[in-house]
N, C-alpha and C. Protein backbone atom coordinates (compact mmCIF):
# COMPACT_ATOMS: atom_id res chain seq x y z
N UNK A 1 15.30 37.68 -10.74
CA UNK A 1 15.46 37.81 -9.31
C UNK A 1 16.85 38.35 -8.99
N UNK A 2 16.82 39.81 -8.63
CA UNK A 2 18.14 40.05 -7.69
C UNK A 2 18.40 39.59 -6.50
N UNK A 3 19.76 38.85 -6.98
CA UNK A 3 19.95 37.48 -5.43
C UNK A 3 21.14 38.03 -4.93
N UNK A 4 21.46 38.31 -3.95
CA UNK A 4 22.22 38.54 -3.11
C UNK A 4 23.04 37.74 -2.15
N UNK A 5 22.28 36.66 -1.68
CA UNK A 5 22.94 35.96 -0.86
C UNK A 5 22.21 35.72 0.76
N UNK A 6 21.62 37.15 0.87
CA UNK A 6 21.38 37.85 2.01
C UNK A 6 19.73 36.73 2.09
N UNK A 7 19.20 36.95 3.46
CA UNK A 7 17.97 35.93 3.64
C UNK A 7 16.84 36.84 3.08
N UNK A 8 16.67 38.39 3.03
CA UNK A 8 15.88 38.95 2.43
C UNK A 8 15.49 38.27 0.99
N UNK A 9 16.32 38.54 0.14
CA UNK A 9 16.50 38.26 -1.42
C UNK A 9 16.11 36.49 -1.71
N UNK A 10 16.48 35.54 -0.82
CA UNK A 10 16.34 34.37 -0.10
C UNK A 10 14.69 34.56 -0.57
N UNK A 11 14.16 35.01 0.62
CA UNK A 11 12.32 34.93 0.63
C UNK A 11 11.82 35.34 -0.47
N UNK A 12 12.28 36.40 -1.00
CA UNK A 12 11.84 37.29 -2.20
C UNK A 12 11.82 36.59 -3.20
N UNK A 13 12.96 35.42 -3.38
CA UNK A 13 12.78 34.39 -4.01
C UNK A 13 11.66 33.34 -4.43
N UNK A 14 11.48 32.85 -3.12
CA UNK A 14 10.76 31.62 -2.73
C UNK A 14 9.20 32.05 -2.73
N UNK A 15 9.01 33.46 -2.59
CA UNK A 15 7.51 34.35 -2.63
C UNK A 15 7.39 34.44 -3.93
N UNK A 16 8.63 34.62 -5.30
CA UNK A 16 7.80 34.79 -6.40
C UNK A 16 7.40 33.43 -7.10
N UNK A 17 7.97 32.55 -6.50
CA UNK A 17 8.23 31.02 -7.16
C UNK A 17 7.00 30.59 -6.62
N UNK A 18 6.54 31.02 -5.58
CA UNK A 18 4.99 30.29 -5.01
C UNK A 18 4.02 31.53 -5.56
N UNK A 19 4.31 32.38 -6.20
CA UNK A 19 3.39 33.29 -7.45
C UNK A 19 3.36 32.65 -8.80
N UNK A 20 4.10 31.67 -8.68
CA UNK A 20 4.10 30.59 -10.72
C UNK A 20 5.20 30.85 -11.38
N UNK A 21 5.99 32.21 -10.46
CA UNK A 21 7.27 32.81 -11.53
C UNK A 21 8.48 31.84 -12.11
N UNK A 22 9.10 31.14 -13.04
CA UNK A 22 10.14 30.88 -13.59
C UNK A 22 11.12 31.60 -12.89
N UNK A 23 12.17 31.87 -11.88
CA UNK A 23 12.93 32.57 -11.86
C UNK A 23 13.99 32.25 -12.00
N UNK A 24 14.91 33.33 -12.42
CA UNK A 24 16.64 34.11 -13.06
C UNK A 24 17.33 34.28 -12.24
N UNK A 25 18.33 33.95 -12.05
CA UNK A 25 18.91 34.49 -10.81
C UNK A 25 20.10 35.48 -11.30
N UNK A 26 19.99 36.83 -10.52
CA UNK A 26 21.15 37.43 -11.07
C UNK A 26 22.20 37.77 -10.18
N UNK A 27 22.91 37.97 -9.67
CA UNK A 27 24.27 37.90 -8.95
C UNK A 27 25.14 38.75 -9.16
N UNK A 28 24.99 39.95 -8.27
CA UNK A 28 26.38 40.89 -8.97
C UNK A 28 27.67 40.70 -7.90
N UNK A 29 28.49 40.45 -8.95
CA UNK A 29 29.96 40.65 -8.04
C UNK A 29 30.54 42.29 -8.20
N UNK A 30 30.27 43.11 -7.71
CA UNK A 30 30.88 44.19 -7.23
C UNK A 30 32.08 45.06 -7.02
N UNK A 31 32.90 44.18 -6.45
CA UNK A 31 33.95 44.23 -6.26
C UNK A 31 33.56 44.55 -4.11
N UNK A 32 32.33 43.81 -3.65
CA UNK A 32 32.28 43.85 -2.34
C UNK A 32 33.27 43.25 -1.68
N UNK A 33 33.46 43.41 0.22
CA UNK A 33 34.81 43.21 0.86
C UNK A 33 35.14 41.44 0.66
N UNK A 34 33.94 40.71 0.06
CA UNK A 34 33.73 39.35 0.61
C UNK A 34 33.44 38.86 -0.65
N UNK A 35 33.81 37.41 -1.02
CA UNK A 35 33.03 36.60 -2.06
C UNK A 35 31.78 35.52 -1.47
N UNK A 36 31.77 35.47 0.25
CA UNK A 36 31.16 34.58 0.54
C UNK A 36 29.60 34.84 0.11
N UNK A 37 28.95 36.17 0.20
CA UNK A 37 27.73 36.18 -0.23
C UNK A 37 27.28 35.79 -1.60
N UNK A 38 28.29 35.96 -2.63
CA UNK A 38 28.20 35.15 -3.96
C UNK A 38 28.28 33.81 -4.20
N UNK A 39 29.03 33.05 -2.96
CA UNK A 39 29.21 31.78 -3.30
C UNK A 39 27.68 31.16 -2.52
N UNK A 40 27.41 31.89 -1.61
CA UNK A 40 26.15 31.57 -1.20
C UNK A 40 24.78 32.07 -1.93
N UNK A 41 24.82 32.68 -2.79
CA UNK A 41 23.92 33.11 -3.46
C UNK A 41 24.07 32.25 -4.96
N UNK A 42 24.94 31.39 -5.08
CA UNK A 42 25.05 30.53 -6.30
C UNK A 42 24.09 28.92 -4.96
N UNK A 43 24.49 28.70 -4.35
CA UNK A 43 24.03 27.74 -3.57
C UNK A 43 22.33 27.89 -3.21
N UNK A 44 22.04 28.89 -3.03
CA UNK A 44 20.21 29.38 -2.93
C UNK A 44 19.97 29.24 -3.63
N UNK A 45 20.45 29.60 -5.23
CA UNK A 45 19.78 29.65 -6.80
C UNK A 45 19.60 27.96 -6.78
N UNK A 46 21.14 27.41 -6.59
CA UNK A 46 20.27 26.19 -6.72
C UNK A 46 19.47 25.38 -6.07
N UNK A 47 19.81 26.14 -5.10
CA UNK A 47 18.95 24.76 -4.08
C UNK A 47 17.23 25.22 -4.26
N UNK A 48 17.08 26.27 -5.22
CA UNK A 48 15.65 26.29 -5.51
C UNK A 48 15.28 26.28 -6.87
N UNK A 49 16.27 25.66 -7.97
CA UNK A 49 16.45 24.92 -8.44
C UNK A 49 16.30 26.06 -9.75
N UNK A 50 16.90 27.34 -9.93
CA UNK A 50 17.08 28.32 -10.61
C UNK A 50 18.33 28.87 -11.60
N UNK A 51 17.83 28.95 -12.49
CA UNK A 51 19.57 28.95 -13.57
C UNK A 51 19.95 30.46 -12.69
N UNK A 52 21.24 30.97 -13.13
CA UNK A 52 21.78 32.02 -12.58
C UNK A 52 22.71 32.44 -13.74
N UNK A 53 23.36 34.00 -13.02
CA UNK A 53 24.15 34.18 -14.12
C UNK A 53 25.10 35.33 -13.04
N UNK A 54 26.35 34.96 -12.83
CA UNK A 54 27.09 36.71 -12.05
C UNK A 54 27.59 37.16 -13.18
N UNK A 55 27.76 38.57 -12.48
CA UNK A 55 27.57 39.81 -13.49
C UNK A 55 28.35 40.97 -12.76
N UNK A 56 29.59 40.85 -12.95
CA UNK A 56 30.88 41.58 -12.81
C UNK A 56 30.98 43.17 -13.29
N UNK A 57 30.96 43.87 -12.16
CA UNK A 57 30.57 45.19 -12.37
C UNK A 57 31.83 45.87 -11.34
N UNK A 58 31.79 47.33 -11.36
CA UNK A 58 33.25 48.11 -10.46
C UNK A 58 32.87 49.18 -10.27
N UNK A 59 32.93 49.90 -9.08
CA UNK A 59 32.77 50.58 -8.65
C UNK A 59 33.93 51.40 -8.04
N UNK A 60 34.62 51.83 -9.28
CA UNK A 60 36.32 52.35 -9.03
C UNK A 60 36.07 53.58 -7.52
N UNK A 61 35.03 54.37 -7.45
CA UNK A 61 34.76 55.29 -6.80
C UNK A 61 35.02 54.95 -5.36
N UNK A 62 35.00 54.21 -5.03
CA UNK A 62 34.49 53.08 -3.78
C UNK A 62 33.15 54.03 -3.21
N UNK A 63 33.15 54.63 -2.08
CA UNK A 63 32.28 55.48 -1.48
C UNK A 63 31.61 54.67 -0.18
N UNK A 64 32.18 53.70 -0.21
CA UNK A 64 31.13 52.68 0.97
C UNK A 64 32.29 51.52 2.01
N UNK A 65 32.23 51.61 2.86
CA UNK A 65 32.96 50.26 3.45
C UNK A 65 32.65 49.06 3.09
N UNK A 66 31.21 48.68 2.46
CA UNK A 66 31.59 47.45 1.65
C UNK A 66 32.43 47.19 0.33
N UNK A 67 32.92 48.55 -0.19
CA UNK A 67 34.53 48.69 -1.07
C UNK A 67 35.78 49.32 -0.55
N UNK A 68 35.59 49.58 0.28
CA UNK A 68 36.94 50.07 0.58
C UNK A 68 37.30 49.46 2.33
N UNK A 69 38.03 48.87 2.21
CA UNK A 69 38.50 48.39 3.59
C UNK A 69 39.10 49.14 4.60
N UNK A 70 39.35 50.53 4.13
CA UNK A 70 39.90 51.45 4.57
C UNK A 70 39.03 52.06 6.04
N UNK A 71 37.64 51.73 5.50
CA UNK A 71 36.17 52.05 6.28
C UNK A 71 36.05 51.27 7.48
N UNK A 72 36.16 51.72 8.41
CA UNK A 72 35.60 50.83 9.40
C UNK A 72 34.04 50.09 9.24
N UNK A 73 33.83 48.65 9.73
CA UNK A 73 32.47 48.33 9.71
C UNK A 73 31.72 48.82 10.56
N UNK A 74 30.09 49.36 10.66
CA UNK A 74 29.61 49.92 11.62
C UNK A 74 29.13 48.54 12.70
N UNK A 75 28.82 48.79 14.06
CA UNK A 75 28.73 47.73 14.92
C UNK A 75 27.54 48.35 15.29
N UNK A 76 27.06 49.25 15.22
CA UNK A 76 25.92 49.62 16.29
C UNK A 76 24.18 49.65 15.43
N UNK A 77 23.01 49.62 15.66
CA UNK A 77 22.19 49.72 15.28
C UNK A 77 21.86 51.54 15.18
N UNK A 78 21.18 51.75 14.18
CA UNK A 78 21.11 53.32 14.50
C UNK A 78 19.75 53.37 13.00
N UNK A 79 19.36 54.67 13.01
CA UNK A 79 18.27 55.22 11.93
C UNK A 79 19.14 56.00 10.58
N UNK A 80 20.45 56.35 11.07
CA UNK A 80 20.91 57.10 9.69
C UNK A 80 21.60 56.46 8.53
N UNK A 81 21.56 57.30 7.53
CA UNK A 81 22.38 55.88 6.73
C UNK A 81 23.91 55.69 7.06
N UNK A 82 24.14 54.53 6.97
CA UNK A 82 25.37 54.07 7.85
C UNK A 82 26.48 53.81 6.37
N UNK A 83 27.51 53.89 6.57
CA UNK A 83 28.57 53.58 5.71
C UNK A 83 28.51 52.28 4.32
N UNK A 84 27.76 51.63 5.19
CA UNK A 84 28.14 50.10 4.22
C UNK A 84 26.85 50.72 2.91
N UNK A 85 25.82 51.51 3.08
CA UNK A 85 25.50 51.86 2.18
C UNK A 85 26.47 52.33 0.49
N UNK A 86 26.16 51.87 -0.74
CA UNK A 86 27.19 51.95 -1.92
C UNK A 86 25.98 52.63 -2.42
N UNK A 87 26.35 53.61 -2.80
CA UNK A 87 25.52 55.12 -3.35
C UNK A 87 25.42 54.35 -5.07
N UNK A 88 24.03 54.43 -5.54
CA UNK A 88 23.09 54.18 -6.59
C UNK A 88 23.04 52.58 -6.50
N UNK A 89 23.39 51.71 -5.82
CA UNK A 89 23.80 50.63 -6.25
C UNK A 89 22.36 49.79 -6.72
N UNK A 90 21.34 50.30 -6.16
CA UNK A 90 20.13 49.18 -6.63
C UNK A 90 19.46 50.07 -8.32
N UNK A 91 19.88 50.69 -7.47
CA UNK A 91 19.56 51.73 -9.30
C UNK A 91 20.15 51.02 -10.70
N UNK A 92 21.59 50.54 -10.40
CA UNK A 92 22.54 50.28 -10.95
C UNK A 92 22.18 48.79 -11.12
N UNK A 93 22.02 47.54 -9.81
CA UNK A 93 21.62 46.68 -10.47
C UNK A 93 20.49 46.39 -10.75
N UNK A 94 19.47 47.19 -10.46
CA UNK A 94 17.65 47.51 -11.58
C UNK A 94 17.97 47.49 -13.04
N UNK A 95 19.03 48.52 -13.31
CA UNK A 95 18.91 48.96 -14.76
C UNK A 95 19.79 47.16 -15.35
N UNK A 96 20.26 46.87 -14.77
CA UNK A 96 21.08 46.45 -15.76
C UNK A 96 19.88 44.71 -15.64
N UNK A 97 18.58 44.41 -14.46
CA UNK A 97 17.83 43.50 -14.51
C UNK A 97 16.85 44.02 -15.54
N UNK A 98 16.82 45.33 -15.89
CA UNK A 98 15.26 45.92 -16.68
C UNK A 98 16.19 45.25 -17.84
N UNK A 99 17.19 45.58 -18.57
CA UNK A 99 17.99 45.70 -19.78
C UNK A 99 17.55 43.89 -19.92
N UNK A 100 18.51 43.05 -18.74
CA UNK A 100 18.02 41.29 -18.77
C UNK A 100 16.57 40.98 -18.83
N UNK A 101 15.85 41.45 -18.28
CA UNK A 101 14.20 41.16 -18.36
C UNK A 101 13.45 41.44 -19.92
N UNK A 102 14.07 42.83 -20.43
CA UNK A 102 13.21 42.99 -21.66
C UNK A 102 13.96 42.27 -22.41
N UNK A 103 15.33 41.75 -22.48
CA UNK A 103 16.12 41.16 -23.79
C UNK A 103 15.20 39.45 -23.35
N UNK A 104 14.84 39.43 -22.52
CA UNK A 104 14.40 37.68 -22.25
C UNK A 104 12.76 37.85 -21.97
N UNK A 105 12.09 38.82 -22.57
CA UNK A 105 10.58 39.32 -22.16
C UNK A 105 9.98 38.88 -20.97
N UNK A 106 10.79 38.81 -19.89
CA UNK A 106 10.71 38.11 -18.47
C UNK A 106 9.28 39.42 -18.11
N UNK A 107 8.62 39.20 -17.33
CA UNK A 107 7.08 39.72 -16.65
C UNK A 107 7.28 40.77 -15.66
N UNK A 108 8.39 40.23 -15.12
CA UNK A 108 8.56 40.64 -13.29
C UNK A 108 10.07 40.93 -13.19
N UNK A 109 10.65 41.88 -12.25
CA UNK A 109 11.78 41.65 -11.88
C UNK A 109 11.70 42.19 -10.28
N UNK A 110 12.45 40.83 -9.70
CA UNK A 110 11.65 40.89 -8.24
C UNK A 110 13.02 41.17 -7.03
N UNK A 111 12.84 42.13 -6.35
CA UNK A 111 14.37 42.84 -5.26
C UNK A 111 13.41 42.17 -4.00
N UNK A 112 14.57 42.09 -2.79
CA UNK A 112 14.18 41.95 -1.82
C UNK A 112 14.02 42.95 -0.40
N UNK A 113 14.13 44.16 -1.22
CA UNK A 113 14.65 45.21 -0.42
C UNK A 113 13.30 45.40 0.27
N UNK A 114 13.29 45.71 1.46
CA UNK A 114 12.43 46.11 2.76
C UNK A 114 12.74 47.69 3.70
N UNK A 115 12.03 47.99 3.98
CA UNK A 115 11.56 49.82 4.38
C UNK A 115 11.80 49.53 6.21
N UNK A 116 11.24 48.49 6.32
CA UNK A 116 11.03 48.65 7.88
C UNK A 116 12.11 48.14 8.38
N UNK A 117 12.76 48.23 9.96
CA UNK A 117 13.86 47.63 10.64
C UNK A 117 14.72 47.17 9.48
N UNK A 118 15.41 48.32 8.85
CA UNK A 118 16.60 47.93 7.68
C UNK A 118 17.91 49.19 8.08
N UNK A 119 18.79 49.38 7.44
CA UNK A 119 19.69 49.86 7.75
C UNK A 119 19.85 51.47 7.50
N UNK A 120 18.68 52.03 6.93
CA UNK A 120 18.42 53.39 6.46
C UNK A 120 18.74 53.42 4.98
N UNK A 121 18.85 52.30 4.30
CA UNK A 121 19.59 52.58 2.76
C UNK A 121 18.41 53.30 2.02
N UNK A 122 18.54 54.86 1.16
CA UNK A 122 17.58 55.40 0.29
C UNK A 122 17.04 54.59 -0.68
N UNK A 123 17.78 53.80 -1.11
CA UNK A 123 17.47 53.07 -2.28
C UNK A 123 16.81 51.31 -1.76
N UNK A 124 16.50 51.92 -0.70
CA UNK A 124 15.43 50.57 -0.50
C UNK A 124 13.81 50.69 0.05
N UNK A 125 13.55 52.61 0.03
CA UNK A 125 12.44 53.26 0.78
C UNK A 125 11.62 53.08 -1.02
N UNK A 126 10.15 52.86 -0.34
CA UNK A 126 8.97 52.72 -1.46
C UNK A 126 8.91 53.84 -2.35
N UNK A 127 9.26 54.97 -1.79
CA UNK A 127 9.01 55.78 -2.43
C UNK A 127 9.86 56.13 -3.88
N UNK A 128 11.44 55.45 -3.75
CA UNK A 128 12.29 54.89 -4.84
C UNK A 128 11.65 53.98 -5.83
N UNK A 129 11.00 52.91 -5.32
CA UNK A 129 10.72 51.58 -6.15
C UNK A 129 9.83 52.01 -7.18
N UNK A 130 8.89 53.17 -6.21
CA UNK A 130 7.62 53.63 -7.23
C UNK A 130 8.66 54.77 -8.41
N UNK A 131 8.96 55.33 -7.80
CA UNK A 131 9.91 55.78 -8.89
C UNK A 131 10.42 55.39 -10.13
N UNK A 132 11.38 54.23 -9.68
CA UNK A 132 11.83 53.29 -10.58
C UNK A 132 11.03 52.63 -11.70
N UNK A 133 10.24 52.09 -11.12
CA UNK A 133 9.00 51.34 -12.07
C UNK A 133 8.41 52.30 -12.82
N UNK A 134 7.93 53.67 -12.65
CA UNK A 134 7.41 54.30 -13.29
C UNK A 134 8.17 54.26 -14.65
N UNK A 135 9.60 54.93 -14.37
CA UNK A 135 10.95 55.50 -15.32
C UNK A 135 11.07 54.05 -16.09
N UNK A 136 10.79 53.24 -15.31
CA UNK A 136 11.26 51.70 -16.06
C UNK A 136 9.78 51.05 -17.27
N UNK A 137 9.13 51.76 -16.94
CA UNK A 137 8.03 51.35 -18.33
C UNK A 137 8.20 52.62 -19.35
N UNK A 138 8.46 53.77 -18.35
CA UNK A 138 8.46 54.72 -19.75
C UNK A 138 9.62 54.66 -20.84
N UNK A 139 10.74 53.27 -20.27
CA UNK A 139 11.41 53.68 -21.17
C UNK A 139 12.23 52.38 -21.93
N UNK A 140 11.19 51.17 -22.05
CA UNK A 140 11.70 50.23 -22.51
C UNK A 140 10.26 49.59 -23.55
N UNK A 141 10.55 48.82 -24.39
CA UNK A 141 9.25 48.29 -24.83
C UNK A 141 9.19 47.19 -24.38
N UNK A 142 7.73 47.30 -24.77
CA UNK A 142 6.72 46.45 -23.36
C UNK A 142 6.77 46.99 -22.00
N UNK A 143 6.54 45.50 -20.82
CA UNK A 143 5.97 45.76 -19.87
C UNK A 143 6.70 45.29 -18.76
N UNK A 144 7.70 45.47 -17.78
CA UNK A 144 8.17 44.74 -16.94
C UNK A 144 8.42 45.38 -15.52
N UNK A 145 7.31 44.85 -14.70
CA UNK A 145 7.18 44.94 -13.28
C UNK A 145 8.05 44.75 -12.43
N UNK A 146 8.42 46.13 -11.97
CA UNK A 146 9.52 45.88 -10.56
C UNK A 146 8.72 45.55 -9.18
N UNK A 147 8.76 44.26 -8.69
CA UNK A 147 7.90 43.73 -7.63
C UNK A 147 9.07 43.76 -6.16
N UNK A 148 8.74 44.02 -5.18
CA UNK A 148 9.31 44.01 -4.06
C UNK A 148 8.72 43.63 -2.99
N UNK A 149 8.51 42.28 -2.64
CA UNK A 149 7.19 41.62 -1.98
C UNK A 149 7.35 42.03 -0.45
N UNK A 150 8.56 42.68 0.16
CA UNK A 150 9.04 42.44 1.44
C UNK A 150 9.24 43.83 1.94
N UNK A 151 8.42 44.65 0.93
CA UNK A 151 8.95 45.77 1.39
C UNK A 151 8.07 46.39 2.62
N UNK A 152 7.37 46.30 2.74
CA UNK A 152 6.52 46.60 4.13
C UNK A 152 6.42 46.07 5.30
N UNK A 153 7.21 44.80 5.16
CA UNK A 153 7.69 44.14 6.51
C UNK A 153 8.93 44.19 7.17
N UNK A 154 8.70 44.09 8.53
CA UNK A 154 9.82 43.93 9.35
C UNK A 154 10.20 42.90 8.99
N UNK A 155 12.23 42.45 9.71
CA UNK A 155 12.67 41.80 9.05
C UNK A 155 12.55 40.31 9.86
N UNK A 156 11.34 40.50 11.31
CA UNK A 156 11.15 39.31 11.79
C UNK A 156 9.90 38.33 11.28
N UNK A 157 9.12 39.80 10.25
CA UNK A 157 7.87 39.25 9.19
C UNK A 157 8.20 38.42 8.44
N UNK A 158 9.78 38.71 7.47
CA UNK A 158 10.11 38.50 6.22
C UNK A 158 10.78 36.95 7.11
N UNK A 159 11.50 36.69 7.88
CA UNK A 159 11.99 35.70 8.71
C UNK A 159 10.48 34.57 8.86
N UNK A 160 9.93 34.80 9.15
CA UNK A 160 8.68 34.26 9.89
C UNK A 160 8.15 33.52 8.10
N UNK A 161 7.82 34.45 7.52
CA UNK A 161 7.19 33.91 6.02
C UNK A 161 8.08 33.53 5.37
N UNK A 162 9.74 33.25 5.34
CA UNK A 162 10.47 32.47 4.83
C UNK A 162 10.72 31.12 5.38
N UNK A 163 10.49 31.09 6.97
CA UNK A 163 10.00 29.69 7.54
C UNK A 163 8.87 28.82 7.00
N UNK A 164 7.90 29.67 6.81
CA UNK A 164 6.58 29.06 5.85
C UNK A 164 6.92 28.31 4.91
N UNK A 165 7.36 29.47 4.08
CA UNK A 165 7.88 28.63 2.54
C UNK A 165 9.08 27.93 2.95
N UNK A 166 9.75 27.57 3.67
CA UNK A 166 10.78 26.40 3.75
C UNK A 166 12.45 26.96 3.33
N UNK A 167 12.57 28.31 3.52
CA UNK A 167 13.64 28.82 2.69
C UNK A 167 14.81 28.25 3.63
N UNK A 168 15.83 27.63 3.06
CA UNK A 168 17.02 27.32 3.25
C UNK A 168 18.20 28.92 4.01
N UNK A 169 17.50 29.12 5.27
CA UNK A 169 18.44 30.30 6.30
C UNK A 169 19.75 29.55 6.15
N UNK A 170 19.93 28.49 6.67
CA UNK A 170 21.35 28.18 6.31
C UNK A 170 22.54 28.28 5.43
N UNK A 171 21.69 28.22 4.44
CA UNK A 171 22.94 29.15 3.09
C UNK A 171 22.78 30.45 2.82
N UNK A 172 22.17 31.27 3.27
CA UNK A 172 22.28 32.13 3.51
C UNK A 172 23.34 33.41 4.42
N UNK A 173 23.49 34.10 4.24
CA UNK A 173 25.11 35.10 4.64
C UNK A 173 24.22 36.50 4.81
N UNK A 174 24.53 37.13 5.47
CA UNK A 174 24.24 38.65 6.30
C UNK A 174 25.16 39.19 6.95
N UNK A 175 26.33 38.91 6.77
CA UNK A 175 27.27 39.21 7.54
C UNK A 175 28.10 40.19 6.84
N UNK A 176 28.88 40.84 7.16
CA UNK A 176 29.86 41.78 6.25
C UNK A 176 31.01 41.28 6.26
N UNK A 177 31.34 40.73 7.49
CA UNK A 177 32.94 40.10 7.09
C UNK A 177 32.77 38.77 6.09
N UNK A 178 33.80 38.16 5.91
CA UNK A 178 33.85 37.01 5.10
C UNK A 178 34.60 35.65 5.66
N UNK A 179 34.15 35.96 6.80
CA UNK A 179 34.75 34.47 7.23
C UNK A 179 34.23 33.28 7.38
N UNK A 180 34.56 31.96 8.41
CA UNK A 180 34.03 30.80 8.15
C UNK A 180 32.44 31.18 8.92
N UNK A 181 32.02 32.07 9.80
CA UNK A 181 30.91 31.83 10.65
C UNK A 181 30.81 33.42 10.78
N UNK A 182 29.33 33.89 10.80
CA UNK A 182 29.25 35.05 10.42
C UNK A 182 29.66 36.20 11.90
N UNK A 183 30.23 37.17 12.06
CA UNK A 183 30.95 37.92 13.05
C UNK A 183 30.01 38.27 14.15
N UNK A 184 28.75 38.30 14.37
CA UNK A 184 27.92 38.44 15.22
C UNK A 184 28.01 39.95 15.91
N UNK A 185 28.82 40.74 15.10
CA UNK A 185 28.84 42.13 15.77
C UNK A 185 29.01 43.37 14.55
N UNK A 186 28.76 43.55 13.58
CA UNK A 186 28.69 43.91 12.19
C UNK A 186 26.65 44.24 12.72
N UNK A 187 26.62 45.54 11.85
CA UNK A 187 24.92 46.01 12.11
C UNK A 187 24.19 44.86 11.31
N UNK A 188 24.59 44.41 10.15
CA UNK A 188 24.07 43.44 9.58
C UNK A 188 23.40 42.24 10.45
N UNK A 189 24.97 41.96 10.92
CA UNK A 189 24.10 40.44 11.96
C UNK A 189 23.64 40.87 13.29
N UNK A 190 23.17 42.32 13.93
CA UNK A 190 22.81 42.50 14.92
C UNK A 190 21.36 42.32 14.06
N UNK A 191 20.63 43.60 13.25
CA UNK A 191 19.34 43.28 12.54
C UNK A 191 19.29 41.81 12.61
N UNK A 192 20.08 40.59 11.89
CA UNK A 192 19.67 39.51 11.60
C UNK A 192 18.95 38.88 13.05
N UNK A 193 19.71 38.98 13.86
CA UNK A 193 19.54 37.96 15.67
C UNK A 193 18.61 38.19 16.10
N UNK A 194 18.23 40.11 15.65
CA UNK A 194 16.78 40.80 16.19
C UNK A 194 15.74 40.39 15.53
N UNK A 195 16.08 39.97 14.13
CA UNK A 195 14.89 39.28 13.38
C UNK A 195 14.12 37.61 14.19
N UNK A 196 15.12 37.05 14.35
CA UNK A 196 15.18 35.82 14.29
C UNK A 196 14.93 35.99 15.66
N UNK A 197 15.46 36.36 16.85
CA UNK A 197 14.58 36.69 18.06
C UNK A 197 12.96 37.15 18.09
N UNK A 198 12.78 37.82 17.44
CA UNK A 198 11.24 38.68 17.83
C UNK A 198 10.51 37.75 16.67
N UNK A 199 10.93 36.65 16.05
CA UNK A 199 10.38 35.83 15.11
C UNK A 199 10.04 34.37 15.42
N UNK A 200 11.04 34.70 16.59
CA UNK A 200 11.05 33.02 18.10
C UNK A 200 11.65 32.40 17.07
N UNK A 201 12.86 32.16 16.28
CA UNK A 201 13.26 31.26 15.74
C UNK A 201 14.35 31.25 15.89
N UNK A 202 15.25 30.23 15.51
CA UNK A 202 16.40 30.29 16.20
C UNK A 202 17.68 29.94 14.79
N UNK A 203 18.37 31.10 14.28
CA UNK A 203 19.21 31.09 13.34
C UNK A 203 19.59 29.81 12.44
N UNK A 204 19.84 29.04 11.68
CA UNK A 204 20.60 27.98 11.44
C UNK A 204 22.04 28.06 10.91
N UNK A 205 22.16 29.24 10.13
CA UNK A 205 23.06 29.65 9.75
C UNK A 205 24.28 29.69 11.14
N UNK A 206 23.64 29.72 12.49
CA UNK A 206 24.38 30.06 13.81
C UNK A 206 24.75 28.47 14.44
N UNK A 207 23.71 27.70 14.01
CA UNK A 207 23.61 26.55 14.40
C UNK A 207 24.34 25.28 13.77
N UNK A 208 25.37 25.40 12.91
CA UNK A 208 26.54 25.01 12.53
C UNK A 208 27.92 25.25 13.16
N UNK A 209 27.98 26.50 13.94
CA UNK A 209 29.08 26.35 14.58
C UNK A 209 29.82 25.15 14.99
């Protein structure tokens, strides 16, 4: 399971674990603007009671405002791809879950990435995943399925069916800054409020203030 931190990756979780899956948790530290989504993504693994492992990677290039601070954060909702996008990055942590999956003959390796009401990132449209999976059997032995359970839903669907399964929103992080309470004006937590509005539910992660 690529865990992130984020409530997507959250459900994506809790959907393969109510499929029978054993899951891995993998965790990349990046070198993103924040550690809070890692420390919260060690807290989801466990609280669903999943070994983990972070996995320290660099991206000297930067290319994205989630590495370079230099970038302004975007505030507005929009269709194009927006800055905080980090060019190959799911490519990058696919290959390195295909490499963990076949060394541990794991079945599945499961992203939480979603197509609909998302931020325009290329590397989260279906037409990638099918890609991927193809390139990813032709070139490892055996058999290991890139599953993406969330990808056809909006993100007030994926909200709504993580209430079902009981997923812990509260440790969860969507935010881009890194502070004590998430910034409420970052595109991240505008998507999040719109989820959780058109989902009639009401944040918890907000509800600690």
């Amino acid at each position: 399971m690529l865990l992130s931190g984020g409530l997507d990756s959250a459900v994506a979780l809790t959907v393969a674990q109510s499929k029978g899956y054993k899951c891995f948790c993998l965790i990349f530290d990046y070198g993103q603007r924040h550690k809070k989504e890692i420390t919260q993504a060690k807290k989801i693994a466990q609280a669903a009671g999943c070994d983990y492992q972070i996995l320290k990677i660099n991206f000297p290039w930067k290319g994205s405002a989630l590495l370079d601070k230099k970038i302004k954060i975007p505030q507005k909702l929009g269709r194009k791809v927006p800055v905080t996008y980090v060019p190959g990055r799911n490519i990058i942590f696919l290959s390195f879950a295909l490499s963990f999956a076949e060394t541990i003959k794991a079945q599945a390796i499961f992203i939480g990435a979603h197509a609909q009401d998302y931020s325009g990132y290329p590397d989260c449209r279906p037409e990638f995943l099918l890609a991927f999976n193809q390139m990813a059997q032709a070139g490892i032995v055996g058999k290991v399925a890139i599953q993406a359970p969330l990808l056809r839903q909006s993100k007030a669907q994926i909200i709504a069916l993580g209430e079902k399964f009981g997923v812990p929103f509260k440790l969860t992080w969507s935010c881009y800054s890194g502070g004590k309470y998430p910034c409420g004006k970052c595109d991240s937590c505008r998507y999040r409020a719109k989820g959780f509005q058109e989902a009639g539910l009401d944040d918890p992660a907000l509800l600690t203030k």
